[in-house]
PDB file of N, CA and C in Angstrom:
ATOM      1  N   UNK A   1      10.029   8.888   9.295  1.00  0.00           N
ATOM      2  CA  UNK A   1       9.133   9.620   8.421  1.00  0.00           C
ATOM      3  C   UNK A   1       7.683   9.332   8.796  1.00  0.00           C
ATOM      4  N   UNK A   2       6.980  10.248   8.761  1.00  0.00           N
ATOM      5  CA  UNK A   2       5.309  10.159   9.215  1.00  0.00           C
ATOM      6  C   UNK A   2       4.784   9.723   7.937  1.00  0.00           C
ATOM      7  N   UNK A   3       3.471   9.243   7.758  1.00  0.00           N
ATOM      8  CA  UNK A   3       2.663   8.514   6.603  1.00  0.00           C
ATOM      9  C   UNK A   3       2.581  10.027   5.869  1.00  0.00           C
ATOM     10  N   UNK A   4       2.226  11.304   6.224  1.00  0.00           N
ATOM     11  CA  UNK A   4       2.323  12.222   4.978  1.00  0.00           C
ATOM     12  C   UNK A   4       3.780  12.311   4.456  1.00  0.00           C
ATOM     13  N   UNK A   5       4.780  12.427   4.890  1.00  0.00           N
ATOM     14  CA  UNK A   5       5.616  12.527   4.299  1.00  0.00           C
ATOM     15  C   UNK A   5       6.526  11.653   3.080  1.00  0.00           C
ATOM     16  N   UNK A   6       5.904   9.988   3.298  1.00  0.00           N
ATOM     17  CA  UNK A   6       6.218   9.041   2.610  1.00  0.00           C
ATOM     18  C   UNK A   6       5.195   9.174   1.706  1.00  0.00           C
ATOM     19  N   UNK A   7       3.913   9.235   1.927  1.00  0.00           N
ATOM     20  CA  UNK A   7       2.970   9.685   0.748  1.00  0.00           C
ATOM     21  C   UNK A   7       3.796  11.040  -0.059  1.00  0.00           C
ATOM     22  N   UNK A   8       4.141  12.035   0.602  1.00  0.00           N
ATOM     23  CA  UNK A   8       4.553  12.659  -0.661  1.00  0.00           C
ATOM     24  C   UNK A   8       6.560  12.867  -1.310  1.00  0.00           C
ATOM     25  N   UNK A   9       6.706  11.943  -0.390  1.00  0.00           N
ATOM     26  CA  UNK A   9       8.149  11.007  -1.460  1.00  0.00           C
ATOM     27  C   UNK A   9       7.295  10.453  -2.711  1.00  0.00           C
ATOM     28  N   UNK A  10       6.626   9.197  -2.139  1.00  0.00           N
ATOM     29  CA  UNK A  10       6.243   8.443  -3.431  1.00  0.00           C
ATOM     30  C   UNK A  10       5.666   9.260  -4.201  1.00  0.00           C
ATOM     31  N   UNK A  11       4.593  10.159  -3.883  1.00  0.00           N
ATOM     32  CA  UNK A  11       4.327  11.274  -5.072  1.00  0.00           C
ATOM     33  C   UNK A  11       5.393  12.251  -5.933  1.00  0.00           C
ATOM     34  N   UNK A  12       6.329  12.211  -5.172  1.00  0.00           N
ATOM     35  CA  UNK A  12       7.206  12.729  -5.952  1.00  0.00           C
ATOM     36  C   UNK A  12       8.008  11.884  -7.209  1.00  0.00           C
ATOM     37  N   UNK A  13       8.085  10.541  -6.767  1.00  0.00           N
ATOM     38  CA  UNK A  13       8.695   9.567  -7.442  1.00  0.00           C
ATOM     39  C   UNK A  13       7.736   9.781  -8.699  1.00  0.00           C
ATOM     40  N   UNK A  14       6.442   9.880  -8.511  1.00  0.00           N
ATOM     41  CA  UNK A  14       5.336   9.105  -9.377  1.00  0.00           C
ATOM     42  C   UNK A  14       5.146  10.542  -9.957  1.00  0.00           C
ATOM     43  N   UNK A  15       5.520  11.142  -9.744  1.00  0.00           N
ATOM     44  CA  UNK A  15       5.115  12.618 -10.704  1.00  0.00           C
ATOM     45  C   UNK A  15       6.592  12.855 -11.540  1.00  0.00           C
ATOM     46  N   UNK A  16       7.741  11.974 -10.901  1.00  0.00           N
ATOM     47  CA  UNK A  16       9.167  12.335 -11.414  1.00  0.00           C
ATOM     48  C   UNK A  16       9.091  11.698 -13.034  1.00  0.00           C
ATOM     49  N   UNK A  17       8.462  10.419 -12.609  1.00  0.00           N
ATOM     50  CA  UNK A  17       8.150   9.191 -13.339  1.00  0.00           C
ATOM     51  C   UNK A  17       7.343   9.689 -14.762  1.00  0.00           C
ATOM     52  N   UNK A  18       6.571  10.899 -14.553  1.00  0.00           N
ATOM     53  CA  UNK A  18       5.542  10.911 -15.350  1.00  0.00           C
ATOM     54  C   UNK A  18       4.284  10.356 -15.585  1.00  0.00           C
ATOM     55  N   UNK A  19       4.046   9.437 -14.397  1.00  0.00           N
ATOM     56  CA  UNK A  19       2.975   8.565 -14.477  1.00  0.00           C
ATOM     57  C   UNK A  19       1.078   9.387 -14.182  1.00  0.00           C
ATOM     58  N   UNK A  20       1.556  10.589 -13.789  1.00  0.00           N
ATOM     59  CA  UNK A  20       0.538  11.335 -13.096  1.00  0.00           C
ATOM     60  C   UNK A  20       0.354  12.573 -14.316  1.00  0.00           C
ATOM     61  N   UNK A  21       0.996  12.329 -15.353  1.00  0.00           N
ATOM     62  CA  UNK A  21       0.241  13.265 -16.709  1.00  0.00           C
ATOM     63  C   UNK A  21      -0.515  12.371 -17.503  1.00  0.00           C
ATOM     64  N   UNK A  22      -1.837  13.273 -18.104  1.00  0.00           N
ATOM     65  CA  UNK A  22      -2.957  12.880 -19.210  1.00  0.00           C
ATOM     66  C   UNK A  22      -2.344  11.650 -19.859  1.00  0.00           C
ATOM     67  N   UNK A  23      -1.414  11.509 -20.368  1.00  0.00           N
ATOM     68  CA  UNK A  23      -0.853  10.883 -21.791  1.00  0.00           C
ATOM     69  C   UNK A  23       0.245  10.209 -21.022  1.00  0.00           C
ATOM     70  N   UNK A  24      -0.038   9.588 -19.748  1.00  0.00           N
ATOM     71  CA  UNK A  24       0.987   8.461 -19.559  1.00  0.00           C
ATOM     72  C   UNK A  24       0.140   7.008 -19.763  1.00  0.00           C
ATOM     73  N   UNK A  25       1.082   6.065 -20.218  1.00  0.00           N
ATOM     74  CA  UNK A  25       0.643   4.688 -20.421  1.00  0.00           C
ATOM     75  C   UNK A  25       0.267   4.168 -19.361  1.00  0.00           C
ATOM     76  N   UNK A  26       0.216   4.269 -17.990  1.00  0.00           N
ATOM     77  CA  UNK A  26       0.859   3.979 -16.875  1.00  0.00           C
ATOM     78  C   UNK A  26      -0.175   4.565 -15.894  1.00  0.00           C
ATOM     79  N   UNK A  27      -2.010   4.726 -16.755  1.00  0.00           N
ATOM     80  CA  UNK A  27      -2.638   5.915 -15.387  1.00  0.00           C
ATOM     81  C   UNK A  27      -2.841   5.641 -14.023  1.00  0.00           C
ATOM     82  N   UNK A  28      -2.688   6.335 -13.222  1.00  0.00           N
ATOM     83  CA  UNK A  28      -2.637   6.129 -11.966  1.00  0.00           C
ATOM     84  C   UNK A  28      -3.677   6.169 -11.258  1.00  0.00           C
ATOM     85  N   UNK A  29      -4.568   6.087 -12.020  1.00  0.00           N
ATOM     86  CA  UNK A  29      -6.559   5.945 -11.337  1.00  0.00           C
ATOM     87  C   UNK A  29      -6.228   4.872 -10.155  1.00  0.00           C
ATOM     88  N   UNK A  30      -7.587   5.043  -8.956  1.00  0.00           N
ATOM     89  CA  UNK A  30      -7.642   4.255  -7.933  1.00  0.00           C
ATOM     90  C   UNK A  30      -7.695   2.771  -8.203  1.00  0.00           C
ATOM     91  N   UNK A  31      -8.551   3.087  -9.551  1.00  0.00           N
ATOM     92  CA  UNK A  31      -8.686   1.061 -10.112  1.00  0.00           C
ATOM     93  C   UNK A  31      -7.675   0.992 -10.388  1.00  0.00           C
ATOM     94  N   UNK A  32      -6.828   1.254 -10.848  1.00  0.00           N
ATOM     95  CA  UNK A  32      -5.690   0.391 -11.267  1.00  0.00           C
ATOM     96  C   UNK A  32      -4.175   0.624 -10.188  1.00  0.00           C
ATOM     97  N   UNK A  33      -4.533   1.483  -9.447  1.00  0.00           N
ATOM     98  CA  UNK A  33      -3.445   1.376  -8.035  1.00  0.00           C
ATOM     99  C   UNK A  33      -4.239   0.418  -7.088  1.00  0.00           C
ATOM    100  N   UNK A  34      -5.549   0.211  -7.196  1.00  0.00           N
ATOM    101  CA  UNK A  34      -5.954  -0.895  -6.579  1.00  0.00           C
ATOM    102  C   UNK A  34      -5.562  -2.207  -6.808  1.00  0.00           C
ATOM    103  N   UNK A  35      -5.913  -2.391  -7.994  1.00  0.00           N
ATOM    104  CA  UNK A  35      -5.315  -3.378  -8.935  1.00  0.00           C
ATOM    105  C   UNK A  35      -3.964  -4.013  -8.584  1.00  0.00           C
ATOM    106  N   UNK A  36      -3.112  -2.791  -8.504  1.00  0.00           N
ATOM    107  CA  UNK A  36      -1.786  -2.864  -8.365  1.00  0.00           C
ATOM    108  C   UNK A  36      -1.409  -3.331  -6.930  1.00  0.00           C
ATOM    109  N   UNK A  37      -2.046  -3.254  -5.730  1.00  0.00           N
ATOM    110  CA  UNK A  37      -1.922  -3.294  -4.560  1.00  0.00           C
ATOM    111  C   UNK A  37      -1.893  -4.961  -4.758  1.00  0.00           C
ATOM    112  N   UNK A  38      -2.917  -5.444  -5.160  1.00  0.00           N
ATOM    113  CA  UNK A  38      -3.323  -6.492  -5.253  1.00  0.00           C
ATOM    114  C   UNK A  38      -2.495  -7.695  -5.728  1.00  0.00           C
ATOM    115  N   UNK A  39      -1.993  -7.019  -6.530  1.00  0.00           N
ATOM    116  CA  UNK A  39      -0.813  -7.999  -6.938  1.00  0.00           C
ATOM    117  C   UNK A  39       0.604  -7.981  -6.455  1.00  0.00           C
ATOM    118  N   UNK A  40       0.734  -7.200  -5.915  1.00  0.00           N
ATOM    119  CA  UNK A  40       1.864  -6.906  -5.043  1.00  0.00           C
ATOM    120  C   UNK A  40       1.563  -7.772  -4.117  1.00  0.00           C
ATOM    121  N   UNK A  41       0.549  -7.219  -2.839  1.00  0.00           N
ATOM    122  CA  UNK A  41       0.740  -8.759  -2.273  1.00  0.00           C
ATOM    123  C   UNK A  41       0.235  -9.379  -2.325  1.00  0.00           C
ATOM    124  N   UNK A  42      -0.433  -9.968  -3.653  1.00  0.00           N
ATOM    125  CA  UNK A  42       0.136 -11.768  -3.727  1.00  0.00           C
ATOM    126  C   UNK A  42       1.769 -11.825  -3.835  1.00  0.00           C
ATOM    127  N   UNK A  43       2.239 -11.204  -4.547  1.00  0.00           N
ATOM    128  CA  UNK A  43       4.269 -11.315  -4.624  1.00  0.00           C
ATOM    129  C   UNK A  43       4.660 -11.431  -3.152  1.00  0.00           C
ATOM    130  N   UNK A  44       3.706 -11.367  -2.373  1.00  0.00           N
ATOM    131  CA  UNK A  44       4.694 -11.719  -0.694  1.00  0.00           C
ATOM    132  C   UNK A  44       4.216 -12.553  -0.381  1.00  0.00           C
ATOM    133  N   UNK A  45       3.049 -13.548  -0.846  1.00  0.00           N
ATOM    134  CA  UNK A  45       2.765 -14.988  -0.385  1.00  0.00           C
ATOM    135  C   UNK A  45       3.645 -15.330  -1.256  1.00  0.00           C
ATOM    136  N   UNK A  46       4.054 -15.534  -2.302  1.00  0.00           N
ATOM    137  CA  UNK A  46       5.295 -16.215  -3.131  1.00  0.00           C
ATOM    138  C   UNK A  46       6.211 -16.257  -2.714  1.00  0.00           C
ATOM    139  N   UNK A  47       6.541 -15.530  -1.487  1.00  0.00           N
ATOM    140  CA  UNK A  47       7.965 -15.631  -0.713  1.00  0.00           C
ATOM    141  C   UNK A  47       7.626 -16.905   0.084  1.00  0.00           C
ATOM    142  N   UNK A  48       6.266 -17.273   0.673  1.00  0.00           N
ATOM    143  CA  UNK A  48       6.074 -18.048   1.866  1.00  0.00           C
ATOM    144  C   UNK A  48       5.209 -19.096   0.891  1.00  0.00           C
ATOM    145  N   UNK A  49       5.435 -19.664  -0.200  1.00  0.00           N
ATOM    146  CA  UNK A  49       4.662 -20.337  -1.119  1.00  0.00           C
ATOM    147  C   UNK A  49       5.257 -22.016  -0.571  1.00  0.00           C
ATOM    148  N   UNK A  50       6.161 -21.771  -0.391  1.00  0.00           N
ATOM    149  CA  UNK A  50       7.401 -23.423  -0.302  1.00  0.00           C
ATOM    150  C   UNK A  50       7.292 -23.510   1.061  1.00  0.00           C
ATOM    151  N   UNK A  51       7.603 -22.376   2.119  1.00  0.00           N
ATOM    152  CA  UNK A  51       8.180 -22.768   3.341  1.00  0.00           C
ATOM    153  C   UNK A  51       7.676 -21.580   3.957  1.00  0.00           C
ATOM    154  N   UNK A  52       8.254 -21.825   5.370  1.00  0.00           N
ATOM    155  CA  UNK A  52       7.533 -20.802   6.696  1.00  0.00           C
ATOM    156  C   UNK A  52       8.890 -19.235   6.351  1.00  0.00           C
ATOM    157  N   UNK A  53       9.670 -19.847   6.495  1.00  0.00           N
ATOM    158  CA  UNK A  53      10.523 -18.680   6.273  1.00  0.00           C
ATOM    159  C   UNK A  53      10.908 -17.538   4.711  1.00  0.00           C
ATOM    160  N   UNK A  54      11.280 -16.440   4.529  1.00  0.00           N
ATOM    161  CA  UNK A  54      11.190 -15.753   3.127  1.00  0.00           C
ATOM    162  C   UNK A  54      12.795 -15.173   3.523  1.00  0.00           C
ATOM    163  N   UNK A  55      13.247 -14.957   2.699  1.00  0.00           N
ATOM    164  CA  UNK A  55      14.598 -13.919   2.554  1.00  0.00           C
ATOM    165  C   UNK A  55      14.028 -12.663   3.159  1.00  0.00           C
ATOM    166  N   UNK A  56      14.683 -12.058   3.654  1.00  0.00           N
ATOM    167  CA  UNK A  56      14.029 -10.868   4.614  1.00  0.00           C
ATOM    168  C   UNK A  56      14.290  -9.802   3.164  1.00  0.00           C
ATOM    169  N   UNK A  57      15.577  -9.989   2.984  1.00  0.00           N
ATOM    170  CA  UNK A  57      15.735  -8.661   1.527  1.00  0.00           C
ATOM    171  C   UNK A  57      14.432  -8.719   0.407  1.00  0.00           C
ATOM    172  N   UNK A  58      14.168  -9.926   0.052  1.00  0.00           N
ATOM    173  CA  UNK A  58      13.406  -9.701  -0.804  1.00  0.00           C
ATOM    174  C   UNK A  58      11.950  -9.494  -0.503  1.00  0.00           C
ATOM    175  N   UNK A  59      11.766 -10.239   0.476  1.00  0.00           N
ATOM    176  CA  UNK A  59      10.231  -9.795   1.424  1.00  0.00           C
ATOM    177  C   UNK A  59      10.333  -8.171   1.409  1.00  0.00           C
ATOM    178  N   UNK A  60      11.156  -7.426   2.024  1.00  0.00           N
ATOM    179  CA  UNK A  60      11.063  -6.342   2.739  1.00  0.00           C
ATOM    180  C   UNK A  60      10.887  -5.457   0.943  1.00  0.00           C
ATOM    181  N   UNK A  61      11.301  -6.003   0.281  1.00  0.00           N
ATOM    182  CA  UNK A  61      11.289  -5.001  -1.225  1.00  0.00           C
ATOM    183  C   UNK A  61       9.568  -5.903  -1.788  1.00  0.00           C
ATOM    184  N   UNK A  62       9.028  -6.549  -1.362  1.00  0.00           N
ATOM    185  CA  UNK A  62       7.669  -6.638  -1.563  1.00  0.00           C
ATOM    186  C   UNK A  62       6.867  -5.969  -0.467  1.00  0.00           C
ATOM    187  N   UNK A  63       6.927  -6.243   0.553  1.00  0.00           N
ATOM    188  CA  UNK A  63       6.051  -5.198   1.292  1.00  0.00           C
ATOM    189  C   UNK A  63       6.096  -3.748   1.573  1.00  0.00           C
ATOM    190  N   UNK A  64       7.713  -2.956   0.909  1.00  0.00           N
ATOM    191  CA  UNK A  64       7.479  -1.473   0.141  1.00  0.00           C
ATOM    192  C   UNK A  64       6.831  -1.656  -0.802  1.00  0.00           C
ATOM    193  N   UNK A  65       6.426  -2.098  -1.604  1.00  0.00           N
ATOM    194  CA  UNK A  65       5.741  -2.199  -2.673  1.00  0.00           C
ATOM    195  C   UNK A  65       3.944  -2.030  -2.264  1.00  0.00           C
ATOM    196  N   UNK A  66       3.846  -2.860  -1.532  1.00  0.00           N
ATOM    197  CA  UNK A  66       2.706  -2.792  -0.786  1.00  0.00           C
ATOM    198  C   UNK A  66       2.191  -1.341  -0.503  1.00  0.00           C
ATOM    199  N   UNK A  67       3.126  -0.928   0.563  1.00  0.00           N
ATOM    200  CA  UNK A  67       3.008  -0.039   1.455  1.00  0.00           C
ATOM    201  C   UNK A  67       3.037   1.569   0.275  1.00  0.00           C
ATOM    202  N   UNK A  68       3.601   1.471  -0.411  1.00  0.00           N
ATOM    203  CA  UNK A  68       3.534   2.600  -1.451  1.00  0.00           C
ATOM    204  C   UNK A  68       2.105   2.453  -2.061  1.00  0.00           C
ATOM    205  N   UNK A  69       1.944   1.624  -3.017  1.00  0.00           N
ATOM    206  CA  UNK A  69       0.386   1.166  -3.535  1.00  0.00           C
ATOM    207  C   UNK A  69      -0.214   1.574  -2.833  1.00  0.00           C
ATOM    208  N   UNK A  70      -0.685   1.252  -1.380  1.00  0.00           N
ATOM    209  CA  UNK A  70      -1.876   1.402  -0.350  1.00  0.00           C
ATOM    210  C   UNK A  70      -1.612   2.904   0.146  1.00  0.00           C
ATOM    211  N   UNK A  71      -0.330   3.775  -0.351  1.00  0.00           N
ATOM    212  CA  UNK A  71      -0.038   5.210   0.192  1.00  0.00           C
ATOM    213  C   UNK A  71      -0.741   6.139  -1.131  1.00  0.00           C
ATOM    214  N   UNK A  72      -0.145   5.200  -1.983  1.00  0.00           N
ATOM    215  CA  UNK A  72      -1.248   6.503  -3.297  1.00  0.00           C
ATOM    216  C   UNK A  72      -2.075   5.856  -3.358  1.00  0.00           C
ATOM    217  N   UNK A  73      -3.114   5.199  -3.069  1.00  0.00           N
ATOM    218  CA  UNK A  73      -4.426   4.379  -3.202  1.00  0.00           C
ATOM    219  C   UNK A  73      -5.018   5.320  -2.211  1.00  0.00           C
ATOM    220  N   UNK A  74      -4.683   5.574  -1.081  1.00  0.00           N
ATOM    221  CA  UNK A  74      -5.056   6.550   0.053  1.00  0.00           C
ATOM    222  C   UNK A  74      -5.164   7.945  -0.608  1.00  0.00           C
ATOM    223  N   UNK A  75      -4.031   8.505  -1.070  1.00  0.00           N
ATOM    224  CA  UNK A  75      -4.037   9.786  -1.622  1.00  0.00           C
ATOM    225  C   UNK A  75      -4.666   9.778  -2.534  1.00  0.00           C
ATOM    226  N   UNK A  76      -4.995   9.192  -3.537  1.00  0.00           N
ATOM    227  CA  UNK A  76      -5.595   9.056  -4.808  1.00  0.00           C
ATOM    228  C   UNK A  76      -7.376   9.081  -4.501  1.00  0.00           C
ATOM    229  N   UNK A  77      -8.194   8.618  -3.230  1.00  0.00           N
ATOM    230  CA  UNK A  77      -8.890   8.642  -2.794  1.00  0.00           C
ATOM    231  C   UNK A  77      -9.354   9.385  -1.870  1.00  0.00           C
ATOM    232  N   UNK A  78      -8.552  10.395  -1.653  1.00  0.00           N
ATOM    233  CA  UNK A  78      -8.960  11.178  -0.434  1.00  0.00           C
ATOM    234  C   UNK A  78      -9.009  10.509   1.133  1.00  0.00           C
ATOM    235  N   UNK A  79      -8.416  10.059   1.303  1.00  0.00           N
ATOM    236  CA  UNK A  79      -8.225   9.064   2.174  1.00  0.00           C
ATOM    237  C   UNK A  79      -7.365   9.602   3.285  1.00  0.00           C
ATOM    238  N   UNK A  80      -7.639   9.944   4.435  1.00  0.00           N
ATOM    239  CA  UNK A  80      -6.189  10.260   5.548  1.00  0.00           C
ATOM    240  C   UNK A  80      -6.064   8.603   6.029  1.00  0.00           C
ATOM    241  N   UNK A  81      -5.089   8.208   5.853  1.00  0.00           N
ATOM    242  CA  UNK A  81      -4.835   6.867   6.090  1.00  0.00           C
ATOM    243  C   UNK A  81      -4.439   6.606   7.798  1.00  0.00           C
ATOM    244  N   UNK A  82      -3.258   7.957   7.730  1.00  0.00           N
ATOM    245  CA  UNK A  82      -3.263   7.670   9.477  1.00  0.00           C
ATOM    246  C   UNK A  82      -4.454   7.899   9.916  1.00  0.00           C
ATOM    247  N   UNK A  83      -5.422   8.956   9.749  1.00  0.00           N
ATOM    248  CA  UNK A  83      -6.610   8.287  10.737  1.00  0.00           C
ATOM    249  C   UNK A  83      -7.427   7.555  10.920  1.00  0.00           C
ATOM    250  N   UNK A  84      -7.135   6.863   9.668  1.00  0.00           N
ATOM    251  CA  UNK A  84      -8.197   5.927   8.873  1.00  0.00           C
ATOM    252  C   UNK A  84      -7.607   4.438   9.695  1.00  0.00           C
ATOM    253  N   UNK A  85      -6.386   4.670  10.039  1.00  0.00           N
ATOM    254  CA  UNK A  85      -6.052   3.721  11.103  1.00  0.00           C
ATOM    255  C   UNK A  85      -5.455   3.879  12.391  1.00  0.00           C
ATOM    256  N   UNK A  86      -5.733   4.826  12.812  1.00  0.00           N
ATOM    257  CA  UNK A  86      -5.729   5.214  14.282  1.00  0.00           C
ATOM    258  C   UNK A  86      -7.868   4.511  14.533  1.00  0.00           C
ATOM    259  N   UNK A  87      -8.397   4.673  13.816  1.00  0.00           N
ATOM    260  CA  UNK A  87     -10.018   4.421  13.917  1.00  0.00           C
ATOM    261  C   UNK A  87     -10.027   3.166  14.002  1.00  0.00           C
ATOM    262  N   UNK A  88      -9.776   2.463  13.059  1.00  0.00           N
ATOM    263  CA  UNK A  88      -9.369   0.870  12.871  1.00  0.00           C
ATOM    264  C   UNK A  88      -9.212   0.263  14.380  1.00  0.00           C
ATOM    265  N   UNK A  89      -7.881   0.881  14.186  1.00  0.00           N
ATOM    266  CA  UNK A  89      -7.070   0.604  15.980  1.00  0.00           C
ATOM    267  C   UNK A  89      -8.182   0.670  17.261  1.00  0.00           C
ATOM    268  N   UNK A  90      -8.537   1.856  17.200  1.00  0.00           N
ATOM    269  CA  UNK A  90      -9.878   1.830  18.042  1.00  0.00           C
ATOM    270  C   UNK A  90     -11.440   1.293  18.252  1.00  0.00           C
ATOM    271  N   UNK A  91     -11.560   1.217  17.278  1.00  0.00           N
ATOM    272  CA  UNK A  91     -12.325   0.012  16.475  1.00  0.00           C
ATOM    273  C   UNK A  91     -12.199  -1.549  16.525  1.00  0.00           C
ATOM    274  N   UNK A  92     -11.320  -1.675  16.808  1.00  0.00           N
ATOM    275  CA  UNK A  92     -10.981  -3.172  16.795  1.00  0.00           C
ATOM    276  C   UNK A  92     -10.274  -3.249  18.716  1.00  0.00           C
ATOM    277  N   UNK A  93     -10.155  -2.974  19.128  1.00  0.00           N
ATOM    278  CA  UNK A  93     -10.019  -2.485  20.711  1.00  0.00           C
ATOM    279  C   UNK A  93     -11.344  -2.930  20.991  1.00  0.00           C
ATOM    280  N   UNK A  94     -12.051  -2.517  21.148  1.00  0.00           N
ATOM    281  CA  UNK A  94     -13.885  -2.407  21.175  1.00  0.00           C
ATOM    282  C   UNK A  94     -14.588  -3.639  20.964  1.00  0.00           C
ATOM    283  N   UNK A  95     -13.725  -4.450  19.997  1.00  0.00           N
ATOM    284  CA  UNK A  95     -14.214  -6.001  19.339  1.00  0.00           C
ATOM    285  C   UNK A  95     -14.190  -6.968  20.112  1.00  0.00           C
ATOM    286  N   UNK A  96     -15.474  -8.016  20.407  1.00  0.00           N
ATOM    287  CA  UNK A  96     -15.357  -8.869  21.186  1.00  0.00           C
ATOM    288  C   UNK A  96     -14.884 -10.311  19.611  1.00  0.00           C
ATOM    289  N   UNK A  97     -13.636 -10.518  20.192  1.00  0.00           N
ATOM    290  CA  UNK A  97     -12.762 -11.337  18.994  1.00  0.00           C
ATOM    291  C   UNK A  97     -13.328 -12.402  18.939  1.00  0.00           C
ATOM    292  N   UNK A  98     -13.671 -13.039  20.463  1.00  0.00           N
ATOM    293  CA  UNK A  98     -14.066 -14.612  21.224  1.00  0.00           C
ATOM    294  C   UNK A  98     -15.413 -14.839  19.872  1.00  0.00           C
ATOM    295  N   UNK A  99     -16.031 -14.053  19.621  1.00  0.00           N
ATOM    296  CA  UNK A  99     -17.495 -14.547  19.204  1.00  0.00           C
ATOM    297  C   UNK A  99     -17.697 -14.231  17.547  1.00  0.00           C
ATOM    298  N   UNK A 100     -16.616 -13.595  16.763  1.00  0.00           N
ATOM    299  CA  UNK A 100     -16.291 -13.861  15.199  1.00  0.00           C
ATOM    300  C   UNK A 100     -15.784 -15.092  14.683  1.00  0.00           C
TER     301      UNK A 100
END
């Protein structure tokens, strides 16, 4: 699946959900999917809180978590994320690392 198409799964989830009408408890503003990003991963340093290694099952169901958050945080902002990191990518190519 390409990044638009998982952006609009999870939009579908999140509109299935109801979270994306006036009168949900639950609004889906950028502050608070920001918010939400945020605490998500911290929940994947809690996997690596004790030791070097994490359960891969439960890691991998925190960093979807992640990866959804930071997909409507993108959409929610107008954001093209793939190019927003295809630029990154190129951007950081360019970086002399030795001298940060």
């Amino acid at each position: 699946m390409t990044i638009q198409e998982l952006t609009g799964e999870m939009n579908h989830f999140v509109e299935a959900m109801g979270w994306y009408r006036d009168d949900s408890p639950l609004p889906q503003t950028a502050r608070n999917i920001a918010i939400s990003l945020s605490l998500e991963a911290a929940e994947v340093l809690e996997h690596f809180q004790w030791g070097e290694q994490a359960d891969s099952g439960a890691l991998a169901e925190e960093l979807a978590d992640v990866a959804l958050y930071l997909l409507q945080l993108a959409y929610l902002t107008g954001i093209d994320l793939e190019q927003a990191i295809r630029d990154k990518l190129a951007f950081n190519y360019g970086r002399n690392w030795d001298s940060e």
